[in-house]
Protein backbone atom coordinates (compact mmCIF):
# COMPACT_ATOMS: atom_id res chain seq x y z
CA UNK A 1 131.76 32.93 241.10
CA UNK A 2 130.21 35.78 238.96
CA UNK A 3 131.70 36.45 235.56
CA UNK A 4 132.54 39.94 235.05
CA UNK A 5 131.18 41.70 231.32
CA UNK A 6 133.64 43.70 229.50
CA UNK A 7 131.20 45.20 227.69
CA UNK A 8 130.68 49.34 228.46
CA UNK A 9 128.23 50.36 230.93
CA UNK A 10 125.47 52.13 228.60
CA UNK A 11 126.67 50.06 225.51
CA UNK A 12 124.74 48.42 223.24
CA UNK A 13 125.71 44.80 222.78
CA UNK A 14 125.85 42.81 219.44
CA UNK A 15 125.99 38.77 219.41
CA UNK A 16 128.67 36.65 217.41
CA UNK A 17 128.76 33.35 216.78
CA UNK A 18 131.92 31.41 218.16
CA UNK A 19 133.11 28.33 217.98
CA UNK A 20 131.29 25.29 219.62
CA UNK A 21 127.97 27.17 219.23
CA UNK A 22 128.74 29.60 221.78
CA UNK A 23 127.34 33.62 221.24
CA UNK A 24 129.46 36.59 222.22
CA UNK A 25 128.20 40.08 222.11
CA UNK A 26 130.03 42.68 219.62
CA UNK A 27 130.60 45.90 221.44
CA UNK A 28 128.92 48.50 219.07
CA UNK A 29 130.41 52.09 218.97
CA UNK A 30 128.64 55.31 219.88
CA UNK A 31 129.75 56.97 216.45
CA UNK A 32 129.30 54.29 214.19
CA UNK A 33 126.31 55.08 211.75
CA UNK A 34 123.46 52.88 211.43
CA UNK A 35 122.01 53.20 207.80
CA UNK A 36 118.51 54.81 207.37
CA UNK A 37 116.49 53.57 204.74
CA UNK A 38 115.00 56.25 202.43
CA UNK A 39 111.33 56.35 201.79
CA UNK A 40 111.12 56.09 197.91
CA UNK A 41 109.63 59.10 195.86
CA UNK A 42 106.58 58.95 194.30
CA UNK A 43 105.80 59.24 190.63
CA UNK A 44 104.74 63.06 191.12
CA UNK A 45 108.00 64.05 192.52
CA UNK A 46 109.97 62.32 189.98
CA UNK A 47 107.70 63.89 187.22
CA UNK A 48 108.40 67.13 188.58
CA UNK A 49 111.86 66.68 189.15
CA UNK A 50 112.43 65.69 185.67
CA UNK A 51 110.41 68.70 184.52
CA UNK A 52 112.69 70.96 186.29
CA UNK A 53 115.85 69.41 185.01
CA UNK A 54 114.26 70.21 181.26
CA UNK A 55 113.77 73.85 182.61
CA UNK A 56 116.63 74.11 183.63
CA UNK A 57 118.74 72.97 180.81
CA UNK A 58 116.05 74.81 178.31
CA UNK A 59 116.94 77.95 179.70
CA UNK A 60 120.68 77.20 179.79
CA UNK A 61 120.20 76.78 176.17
CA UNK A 62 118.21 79.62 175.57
CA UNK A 63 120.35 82.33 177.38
CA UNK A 64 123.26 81.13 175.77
CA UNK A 65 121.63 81.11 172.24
CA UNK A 66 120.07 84.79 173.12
CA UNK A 67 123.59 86.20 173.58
CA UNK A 68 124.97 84.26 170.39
CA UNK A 69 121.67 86.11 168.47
CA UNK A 70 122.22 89.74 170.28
CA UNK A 71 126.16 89.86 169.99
CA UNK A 72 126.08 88.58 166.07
CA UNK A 73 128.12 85.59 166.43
CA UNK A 74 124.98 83.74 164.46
CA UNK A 75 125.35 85.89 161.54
CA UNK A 76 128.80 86.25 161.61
CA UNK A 77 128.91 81.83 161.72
CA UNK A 78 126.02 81.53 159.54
CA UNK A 79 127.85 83.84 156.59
CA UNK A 80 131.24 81.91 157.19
CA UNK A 81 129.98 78.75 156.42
CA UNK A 82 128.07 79.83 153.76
CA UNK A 83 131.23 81.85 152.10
CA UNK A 84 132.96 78.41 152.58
CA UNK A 85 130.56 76.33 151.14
CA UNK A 86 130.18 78.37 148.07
CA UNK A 87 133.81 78.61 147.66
CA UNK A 88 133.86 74.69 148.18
CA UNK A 89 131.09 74.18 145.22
CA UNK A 90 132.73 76.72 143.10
CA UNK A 91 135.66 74.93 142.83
CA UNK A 92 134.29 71.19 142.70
CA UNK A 93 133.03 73.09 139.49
CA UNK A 94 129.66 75.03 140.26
CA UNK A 95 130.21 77.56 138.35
CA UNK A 96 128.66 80.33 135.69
CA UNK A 97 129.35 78.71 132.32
CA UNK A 98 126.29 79.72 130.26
CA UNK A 99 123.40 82.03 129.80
CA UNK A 100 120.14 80.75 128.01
CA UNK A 101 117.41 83.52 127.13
CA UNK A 102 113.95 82.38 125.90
CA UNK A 103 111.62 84.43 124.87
CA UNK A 104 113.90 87.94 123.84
CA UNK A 105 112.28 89.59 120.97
CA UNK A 106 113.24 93.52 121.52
CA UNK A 107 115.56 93.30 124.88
CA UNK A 108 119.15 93.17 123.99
CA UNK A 109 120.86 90.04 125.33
CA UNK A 110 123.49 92.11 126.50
CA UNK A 111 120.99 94.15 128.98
CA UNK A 112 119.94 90.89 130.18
CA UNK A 113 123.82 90.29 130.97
CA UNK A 114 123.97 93.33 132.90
CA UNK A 115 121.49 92.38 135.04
CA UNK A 116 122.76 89.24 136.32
CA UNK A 117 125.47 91.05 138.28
CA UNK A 118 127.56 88.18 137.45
CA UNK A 119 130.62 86.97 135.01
CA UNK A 120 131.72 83.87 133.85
CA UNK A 121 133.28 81.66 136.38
CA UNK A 122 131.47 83.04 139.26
CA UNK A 123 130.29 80.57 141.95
CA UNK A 124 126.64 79.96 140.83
CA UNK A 125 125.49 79.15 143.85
CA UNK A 126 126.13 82.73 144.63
CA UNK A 127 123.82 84.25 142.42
CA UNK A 128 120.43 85.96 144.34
CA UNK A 129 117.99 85.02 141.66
CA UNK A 130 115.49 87.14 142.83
CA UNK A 131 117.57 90.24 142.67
CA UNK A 132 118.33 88.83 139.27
CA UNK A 133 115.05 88.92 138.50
CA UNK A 134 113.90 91.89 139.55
CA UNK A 135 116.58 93.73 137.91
CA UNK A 136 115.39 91.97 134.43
CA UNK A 137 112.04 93.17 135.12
CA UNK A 138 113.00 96.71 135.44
CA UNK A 139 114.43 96.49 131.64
CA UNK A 140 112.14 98.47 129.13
CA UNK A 141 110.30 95.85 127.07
CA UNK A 142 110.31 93.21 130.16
CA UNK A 143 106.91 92.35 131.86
CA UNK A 144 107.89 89.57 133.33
CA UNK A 145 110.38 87.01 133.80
CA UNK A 146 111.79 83.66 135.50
CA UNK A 147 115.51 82.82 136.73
CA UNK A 148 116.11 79.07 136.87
CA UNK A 149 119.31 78.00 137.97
CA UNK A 150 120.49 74.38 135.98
CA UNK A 151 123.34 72.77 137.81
CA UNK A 152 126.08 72.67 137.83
CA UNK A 153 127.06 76.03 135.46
CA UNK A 154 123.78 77.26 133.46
CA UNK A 155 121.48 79.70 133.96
CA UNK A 156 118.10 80.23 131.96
CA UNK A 157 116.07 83.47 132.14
CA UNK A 158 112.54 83.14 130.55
CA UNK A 159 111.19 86.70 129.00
CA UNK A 160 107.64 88.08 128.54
CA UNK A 161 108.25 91.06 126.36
CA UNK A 162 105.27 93.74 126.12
CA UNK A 163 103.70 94.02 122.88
CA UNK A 164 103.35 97.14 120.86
CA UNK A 165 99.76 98.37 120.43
CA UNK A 166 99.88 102.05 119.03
CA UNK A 167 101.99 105.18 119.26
CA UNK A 168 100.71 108.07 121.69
CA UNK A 169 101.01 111.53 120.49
CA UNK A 170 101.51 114.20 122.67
CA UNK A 171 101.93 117.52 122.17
CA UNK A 172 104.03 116.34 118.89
CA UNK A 173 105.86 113.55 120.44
CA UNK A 174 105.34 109.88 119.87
CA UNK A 175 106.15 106.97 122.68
CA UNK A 176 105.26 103.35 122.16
CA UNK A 177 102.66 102.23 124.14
CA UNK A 178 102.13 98.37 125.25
CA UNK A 179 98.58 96.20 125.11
CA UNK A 180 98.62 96.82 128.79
CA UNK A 181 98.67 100.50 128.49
CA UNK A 182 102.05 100.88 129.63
CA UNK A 183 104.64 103.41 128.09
CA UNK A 184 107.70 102.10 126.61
CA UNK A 185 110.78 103.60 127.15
CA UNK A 186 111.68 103.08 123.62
CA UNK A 187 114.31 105.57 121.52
CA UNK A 188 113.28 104.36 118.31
CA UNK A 189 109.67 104.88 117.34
CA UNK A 190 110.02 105.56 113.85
CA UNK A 191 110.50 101.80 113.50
CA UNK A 192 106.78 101.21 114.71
CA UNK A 193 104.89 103.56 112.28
CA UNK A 194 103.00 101.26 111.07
CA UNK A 195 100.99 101.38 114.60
CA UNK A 196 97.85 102.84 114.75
CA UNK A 197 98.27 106.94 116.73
CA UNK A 198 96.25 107.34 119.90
CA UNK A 199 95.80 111.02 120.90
CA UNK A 200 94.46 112.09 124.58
CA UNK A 201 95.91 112.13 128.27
CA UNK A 202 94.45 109.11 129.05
CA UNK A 203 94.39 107.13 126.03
CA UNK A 204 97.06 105.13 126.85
CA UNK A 205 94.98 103.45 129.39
CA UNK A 206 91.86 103.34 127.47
CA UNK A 207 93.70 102.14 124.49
CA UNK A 208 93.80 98.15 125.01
CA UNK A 209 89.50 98.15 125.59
CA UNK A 210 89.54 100.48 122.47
CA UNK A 211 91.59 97.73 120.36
CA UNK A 212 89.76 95.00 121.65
CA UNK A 213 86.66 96.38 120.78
CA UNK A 214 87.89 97.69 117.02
CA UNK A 215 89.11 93.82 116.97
CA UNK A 216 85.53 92.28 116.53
CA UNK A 217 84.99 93.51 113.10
CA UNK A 218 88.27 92.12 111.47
CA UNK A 219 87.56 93.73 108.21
CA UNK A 220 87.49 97.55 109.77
CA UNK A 221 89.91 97.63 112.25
CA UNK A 222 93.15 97.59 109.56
CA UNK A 223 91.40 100.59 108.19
CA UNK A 224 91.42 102.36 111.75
CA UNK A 225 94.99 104.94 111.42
CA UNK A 226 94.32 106.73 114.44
CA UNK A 227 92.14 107.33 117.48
CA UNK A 228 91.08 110.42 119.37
CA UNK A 229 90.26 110.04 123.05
CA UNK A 230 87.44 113.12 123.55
CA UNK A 231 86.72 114.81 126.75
CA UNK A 232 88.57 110.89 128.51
CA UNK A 233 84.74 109.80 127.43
CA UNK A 234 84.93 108.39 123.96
CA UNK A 235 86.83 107.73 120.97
CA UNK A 236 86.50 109.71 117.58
CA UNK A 237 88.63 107.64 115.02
CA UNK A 238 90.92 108.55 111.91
CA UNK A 239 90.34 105.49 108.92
CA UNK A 240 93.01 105.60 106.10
CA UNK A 241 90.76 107.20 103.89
CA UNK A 242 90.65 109.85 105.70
CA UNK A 243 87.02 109.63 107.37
CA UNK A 244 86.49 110.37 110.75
CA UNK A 245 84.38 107.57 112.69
CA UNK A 246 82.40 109.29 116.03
CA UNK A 247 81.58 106.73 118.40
CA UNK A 248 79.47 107.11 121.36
CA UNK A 249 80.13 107.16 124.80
CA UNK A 250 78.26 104.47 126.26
CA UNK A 251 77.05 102.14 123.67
CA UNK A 252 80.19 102.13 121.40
CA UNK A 253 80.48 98.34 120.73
CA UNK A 254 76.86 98.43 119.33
CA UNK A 255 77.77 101.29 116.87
CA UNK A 256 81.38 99.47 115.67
CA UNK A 257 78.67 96.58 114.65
CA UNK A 258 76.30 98.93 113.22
CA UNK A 259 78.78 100.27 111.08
CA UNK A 260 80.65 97.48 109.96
CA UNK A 261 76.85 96.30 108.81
CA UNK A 262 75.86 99.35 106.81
CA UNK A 263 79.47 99.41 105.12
CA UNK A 264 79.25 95.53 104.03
CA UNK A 265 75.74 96.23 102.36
CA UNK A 266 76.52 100.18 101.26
CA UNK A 267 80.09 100.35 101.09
CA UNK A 268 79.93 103.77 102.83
CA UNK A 269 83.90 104.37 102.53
CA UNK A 270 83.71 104.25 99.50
CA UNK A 271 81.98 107.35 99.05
CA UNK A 272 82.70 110.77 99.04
CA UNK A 273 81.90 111.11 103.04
CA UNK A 274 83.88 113.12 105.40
CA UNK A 275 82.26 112.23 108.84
CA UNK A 276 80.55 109.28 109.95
CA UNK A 277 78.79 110.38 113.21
CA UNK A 278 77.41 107.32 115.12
CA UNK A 279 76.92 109.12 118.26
CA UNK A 280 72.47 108.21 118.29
CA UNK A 281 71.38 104.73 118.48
CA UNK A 282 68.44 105.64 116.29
CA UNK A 283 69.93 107.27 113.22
CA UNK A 284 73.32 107.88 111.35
CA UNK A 285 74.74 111.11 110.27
CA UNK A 286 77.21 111.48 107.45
CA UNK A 287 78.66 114.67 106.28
CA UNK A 288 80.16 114.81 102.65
CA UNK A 289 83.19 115.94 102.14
CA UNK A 290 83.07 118.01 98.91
CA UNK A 291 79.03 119.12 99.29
CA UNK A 292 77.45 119.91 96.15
CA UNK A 293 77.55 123.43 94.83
CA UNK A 294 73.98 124.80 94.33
CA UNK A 295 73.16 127.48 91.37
CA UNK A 296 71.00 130.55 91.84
CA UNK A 297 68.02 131.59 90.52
CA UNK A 298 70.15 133.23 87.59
CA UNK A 299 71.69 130.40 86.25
CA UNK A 300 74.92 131.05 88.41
CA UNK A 301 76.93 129.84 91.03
CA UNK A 302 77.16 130.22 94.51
CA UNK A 303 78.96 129.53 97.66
CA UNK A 304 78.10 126.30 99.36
CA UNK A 305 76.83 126.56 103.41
CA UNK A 306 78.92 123.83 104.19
CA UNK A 307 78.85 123.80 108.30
CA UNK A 308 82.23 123.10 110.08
CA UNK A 309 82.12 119.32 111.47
CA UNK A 310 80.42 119.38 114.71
CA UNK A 311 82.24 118.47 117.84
CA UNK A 312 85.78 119.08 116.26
CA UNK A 313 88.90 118.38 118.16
CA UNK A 314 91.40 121.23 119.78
CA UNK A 315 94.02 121.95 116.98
CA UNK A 316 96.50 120.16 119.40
CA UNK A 317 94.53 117.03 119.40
CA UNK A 318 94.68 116.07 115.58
CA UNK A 319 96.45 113.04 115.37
CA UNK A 320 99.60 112.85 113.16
CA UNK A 321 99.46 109.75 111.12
CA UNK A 322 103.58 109.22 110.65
CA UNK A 323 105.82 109.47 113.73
CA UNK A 324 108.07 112.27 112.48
CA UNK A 325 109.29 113.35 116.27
CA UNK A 326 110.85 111.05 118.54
CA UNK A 327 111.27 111.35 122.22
CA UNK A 328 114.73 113.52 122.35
CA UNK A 329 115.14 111.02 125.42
CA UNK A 330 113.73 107.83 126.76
CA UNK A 331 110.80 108.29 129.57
CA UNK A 332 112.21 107.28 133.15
CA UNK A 333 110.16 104.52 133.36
CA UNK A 334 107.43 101.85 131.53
CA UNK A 335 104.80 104.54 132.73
CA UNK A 336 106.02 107.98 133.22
CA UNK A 337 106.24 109.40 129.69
CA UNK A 338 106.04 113.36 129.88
């Protein structure tokens, strides 16, 4: 007798163990799913796919950050916190409590003050200290200076003040010039006229080489009252005697030496000599200033031919020895005297 199978015509059949060692086939269903197993990727695919993930969120970063930038919110997040970390130092005490100044000679403390922009009890962390310092520098006797800030409430400005060199006359009008040739905006000149006068348009310039030079013969340049730039070539100078010194153009350190020599061994200034003219390397030409007066054939007197000094300067020129005019106001800047 043949056993009929119950098992679908077309079906797939599955086996199942039973009891007594006995297999039966599993029907298996047209719709189940039979797992596929995936190939695995290689190490080039999962380098690039990891490389496109970065991309991905790099640019996510970077669009988001790009609108942040363009629409302000940066700035506007960057200045709160900073507003609210000052406010948090300033009152856990971080505060303006004192001013130290080092090297003030001639600037008021209370200009350098000003120029902090600050008061007492401001946040100290607050405080631009370049601004600060710029604003120092602008001050009239200020060259240069440095802002320090010493936590948690001081503040120390270090100076370098300019230092007087001579008055510059012009056209009756005195202004303090500096070593570096600057002009001072300085009310009070009277105070500094004891300075040797410099006359000429560009002798404020010239004036520190000048000086430097008149400084290797320590024993003639006290004696030097005033200086006359000529032509903006070379210097004609005023001693306190009276006698006027005229140095070349090119070889004027030579001739300072020259003449320093011939006045230890002839004591020249102490003689009745108007002009010293130093002008030729090879010879020196003094003019006295009360010439002799010669007698005629007749036993009398006559006029002397005394010449007018050669190379005399424009009436405008002579230099005034004693500031008696002041600027009526103070020059704009260190360098703009008119």
């Amino acid at each position: 007798m043949r056993r009929v199978s119950a098992t679908p015509r077309g079906a797939a059949a599955a086996t199942m163990p039973l009891a007594g060692g006995m297999l039966r086939k599993r029907p298996i269903s047209s719709t189940q799913r039979v797992p596929v197993r995936k190939r695995p990727k290689s190490a080039l695919e999962r380098h690039l796919m990891t490389i496109g993930i970065v991309l991905g969120i790099a640019i996510s970063v970077g669009g988001a950050g790009y609108w942040s930038i363009s629409s302000g919110w940066v700035g506007y997040l960057g200045a709160l916190a900073s507003q609210r970390f000052v406010a948090a130092t300033a009152g856990a005490g971080y505060t303006l409590a004192t001013l130290e100044v080092e090297g003030r000679k001639e600037t008021p403390k209370q200009d350098v003050m000003l120029a902090l922009g600050a008061l007492k009890g401001d946040p100290i962390l607050d405080i631009d200290l370049e601004a600060v310092r710029q604003r120092i520098v602008d001050l009239p006797w200020v060259t240069a200076a440095v802002v320090e800030r010493r936590l948690p409430g001081t503040l120390r400005v270090t100076l370098t003040e300019a230092e007087p060199l001579a008055l510059w006359q012009k056209k009756g009008t005195f202004y303090l010039v500096s070593r570096s040739g600057d002009v001072l905006a300085v009310q009070d000149v009277a105070r500094f006229g004891k300075l040797p006068v410099i006359v000429g348009e560009a002798a404020p310039q010239k004036a520190g080489e000048l000086f430097a030079m008149l400084a290797s013969e320590p024993s003639l340049q006290p004696r030097v009252a005033a200086a006359v730039l000529v032509g903006n070539r070379r210097w004609n100078l005023r001693l306190d005697n009276g006698v006027d010194v005229k140095l070349p153009e090119e070889t004027a350190q030579e001739a300072w030496a020259r003449f320093a020599a011939l006045e230890r061994k002839h004591h020249l200034l102490d003689k009745d000599i108007s002009v010293i003219d130093l002008r030729q390397d090879d010879k020196l030409i003094v003019r006295q200033a009360h010439p002799a007066v010669a007698e005629d054939a007749e036993g009398g007197k006559k006029k002397s031919d005394q010449k007018a000094p050669a190379g005399k300067v424009a009436p405008e020129e002579q230099p005034i020895l004693t500031p008696a005019a002041t600027p009526l106001s103070a020059p704009a800047g260190k360098n703009n005297a008119t």
